[in-house]
N, C-alpha and C. Protein backbone atom coordinates (compact mmCIF):
# COMPACT_ATOMS: atom_id res chain seq x y z
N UNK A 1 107.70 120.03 93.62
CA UNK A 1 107.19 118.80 93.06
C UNK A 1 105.78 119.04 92.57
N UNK A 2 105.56 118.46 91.43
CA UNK A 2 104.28 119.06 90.37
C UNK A 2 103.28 117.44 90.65
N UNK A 3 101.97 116.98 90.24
CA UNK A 3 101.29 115.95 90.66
C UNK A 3 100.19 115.89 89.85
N UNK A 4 99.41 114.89 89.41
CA UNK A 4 98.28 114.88 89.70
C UNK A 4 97.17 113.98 90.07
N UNK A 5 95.95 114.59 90.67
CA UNK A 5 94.92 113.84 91.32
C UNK A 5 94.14 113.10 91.02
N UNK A 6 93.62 111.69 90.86
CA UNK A 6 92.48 111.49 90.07
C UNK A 6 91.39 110.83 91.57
N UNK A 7 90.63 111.03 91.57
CA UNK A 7 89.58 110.89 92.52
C UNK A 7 88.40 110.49 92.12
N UNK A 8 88.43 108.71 92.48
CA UNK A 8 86.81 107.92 91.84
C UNK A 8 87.25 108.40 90.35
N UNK A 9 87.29 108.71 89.40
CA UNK A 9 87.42 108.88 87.99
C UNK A 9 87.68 107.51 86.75
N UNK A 10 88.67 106.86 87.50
CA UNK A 10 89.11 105.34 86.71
C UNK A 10 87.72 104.76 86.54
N UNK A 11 86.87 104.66 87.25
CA UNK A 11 85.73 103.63 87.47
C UNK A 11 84.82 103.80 85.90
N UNK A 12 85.15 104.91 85.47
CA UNK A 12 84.14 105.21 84.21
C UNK A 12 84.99 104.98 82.95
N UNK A 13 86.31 104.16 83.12
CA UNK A 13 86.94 103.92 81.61
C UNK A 13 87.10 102.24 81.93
N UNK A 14 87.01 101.97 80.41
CA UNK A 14 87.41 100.97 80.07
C UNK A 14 88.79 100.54 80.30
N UNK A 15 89.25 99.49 80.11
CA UNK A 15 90.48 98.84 80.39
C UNK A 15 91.09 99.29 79.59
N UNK A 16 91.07 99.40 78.04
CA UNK A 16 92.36 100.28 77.00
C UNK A 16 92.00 101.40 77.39
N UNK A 17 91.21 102.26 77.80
CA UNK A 17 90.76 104.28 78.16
C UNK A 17 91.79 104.06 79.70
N UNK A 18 91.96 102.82 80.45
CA UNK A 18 92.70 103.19 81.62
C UNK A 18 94.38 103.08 81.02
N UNK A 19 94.79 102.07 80.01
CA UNK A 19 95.88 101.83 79.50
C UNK A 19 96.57 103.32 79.66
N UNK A 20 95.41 103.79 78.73
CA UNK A 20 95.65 104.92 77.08
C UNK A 20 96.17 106.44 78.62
N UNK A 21 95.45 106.37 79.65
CA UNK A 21 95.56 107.40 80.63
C UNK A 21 96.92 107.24 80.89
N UNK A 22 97.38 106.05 81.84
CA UNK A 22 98.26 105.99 82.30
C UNK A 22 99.56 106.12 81.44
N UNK A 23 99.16 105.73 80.20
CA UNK A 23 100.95 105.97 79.38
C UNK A 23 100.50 107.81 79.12
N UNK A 24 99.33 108.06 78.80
CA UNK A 24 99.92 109.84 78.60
C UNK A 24 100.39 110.45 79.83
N UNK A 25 99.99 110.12 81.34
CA UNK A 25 100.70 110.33 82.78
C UNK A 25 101.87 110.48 82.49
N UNK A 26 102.46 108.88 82.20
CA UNK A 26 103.41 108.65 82.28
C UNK A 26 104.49 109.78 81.21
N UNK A 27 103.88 110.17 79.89
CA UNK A 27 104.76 110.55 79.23
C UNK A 27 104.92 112.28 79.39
N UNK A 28 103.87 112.68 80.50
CA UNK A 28 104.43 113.99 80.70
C UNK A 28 104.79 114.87 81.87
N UNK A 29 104.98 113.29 82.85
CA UNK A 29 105.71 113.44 83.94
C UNK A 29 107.30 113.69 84.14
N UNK A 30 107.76 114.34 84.82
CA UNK A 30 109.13 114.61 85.13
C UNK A 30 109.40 113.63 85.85
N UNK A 31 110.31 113.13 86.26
CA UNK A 31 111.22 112.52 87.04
C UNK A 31 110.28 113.35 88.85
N UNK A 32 109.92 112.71 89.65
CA UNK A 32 109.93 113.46 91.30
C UNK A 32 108.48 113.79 91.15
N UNK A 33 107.51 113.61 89.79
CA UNK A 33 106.29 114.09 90.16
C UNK A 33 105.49 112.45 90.44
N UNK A 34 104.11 113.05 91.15
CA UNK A 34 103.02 112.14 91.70
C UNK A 34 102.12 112.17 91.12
N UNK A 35 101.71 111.08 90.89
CA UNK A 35 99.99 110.88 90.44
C UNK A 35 99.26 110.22 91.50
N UNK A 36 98.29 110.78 91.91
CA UNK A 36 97.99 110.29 93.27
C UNK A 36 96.37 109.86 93.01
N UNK A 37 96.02 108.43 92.97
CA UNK A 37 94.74 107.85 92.41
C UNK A 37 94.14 107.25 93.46
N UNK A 38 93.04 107.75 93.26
CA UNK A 38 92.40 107.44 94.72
C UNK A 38 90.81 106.84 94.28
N UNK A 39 90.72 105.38 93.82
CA UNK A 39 89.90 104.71 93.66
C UNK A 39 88.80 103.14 94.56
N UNK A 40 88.04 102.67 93.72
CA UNK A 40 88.06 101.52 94.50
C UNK A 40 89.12 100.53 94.75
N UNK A 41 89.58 99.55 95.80
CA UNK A 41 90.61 99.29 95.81
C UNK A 41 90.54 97.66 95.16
N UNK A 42 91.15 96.72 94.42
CA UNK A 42 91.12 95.83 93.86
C UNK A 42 90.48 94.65 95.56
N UNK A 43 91.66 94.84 95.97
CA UNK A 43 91.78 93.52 97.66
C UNK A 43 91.74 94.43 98.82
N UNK A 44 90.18 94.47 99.18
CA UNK A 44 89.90 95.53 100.34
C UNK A 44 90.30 94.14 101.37
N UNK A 45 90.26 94.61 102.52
CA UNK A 45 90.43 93.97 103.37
C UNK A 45 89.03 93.29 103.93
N UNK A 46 88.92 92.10 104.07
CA UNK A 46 87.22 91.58 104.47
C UNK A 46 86.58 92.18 105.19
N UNK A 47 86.83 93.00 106.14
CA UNK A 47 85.89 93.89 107.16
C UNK A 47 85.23 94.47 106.35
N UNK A 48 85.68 95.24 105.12
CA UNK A 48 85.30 96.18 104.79
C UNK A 48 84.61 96.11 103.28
N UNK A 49 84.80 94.92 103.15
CA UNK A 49 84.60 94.41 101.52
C UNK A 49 82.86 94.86 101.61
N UNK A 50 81.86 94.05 102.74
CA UNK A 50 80.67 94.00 103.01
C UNK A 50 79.92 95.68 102.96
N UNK A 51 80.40 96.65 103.26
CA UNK A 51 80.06 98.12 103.62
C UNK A 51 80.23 98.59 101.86
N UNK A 52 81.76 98.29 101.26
CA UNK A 52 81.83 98.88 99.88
C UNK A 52 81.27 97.95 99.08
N UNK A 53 80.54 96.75 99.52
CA UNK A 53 79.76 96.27 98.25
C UNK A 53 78.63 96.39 98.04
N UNK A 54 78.26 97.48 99.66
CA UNK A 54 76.23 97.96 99.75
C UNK A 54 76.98 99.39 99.05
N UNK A 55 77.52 99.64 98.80
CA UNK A 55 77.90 101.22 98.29
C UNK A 55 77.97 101.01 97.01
N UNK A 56 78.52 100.10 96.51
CA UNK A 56 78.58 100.13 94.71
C UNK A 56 77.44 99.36 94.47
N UNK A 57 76.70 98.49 95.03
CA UNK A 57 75.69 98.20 94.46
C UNK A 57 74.65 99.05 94.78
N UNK A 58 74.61 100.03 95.95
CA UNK A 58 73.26 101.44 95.62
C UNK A 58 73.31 102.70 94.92
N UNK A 59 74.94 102.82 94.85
CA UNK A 59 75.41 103.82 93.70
C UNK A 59 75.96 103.83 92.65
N UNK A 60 76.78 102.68 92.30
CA UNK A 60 77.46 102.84 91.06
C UNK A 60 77.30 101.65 90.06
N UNK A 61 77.82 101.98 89.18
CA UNK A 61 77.11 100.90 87.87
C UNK A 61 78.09 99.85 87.76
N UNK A 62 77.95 99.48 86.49
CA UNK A 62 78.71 98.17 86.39
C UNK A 62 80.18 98.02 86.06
N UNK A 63 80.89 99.87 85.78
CA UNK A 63 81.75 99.83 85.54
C UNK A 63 82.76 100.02 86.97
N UNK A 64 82.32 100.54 87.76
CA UNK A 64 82.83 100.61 89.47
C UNK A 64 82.92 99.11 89.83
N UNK A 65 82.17 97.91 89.57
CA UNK A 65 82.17 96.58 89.62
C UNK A 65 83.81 95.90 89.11
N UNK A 66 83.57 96.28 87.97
CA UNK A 66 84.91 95.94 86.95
C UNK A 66 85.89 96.49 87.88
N UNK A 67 86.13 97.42 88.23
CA UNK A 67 87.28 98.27 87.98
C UNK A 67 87.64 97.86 89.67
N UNK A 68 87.17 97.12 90.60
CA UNK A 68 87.28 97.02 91.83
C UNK A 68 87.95 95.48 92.02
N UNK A 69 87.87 94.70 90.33
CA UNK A 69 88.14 93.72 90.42
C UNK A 69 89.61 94.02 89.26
N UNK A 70 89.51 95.15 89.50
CA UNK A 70 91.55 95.25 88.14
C UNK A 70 92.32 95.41 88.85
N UNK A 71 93.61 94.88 89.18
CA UNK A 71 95.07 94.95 89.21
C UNK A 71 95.64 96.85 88.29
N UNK A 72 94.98 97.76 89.23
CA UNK A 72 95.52 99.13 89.00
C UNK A 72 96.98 99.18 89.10
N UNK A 73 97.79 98.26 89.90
CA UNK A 73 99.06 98.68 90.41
C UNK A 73 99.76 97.72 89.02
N UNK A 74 99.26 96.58 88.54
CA UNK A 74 99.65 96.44 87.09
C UNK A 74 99.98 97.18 85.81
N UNK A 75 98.85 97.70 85.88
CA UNK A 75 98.81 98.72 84.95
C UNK A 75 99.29 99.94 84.79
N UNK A 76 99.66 100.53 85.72
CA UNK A 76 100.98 101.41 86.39
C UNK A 76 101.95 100.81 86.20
N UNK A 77 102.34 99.61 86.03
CA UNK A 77 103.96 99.66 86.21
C UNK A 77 103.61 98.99 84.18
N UNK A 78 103.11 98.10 83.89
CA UNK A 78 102.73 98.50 82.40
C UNK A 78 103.39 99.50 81.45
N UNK A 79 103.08 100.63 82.23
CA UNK A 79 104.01 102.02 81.44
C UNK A 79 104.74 102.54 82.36
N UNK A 80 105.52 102.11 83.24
CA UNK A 80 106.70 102.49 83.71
C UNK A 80 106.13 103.48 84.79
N UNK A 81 105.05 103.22 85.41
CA UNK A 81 105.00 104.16 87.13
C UNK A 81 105.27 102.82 87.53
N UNK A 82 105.66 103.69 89.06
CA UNK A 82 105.65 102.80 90.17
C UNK A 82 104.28 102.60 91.79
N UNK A 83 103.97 101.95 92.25
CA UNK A 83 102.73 102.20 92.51
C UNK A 83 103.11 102.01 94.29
N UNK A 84 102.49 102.70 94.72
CA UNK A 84 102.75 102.74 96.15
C UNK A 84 101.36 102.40 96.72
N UNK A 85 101.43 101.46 96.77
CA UNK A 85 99.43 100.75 97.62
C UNK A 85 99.89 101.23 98.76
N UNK A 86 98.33 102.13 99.60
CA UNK A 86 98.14 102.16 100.66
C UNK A 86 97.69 100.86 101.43
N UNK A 87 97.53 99.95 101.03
CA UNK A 87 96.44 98.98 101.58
C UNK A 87 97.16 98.29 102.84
């Protein structure tokens, strides 16, 4: 089984640059492979919301903001992945 990783990376595209990713994923994946995305999460759980919102507001800009508030698992199925939330 073949995969690939993206790690924190989404946070620096726009909403059509995240579209435009996920359908080329999608179109040169086999059948049995993984894309395994490991970002901010849209609905952290409240414990934890308070800790990752002193973290994006002392490190990251305004596009880590956005992107913590997108429906990722939408946009995956959009172009035909399927999305397996850890949450």
């Amino acid at each position: 089984m073949t995969g690939l990783h993206s790690s924190v990376a989404m946070q620096e595209m726009r909403s059509a640059q995240l579209q435009q990713i996920f359908q080329e994923v999608y179109c040169v994946f086999e059948p049995g492979c993984l894309f395994i995305l490991v970002d901010f999460p849209r609905h952290t759980n409240p414990v934890f919301w308070p800790g990752l919102a002193v973290f994006l507001w002392l490190y990251e800009n305004e596009a880590a903001w956005k992107l913590s508030g997108t429906d990722l698992g939408s946009l995956l199925a959009e172009v035909g992945l399927r999305s397996y939330n850890s949450e």
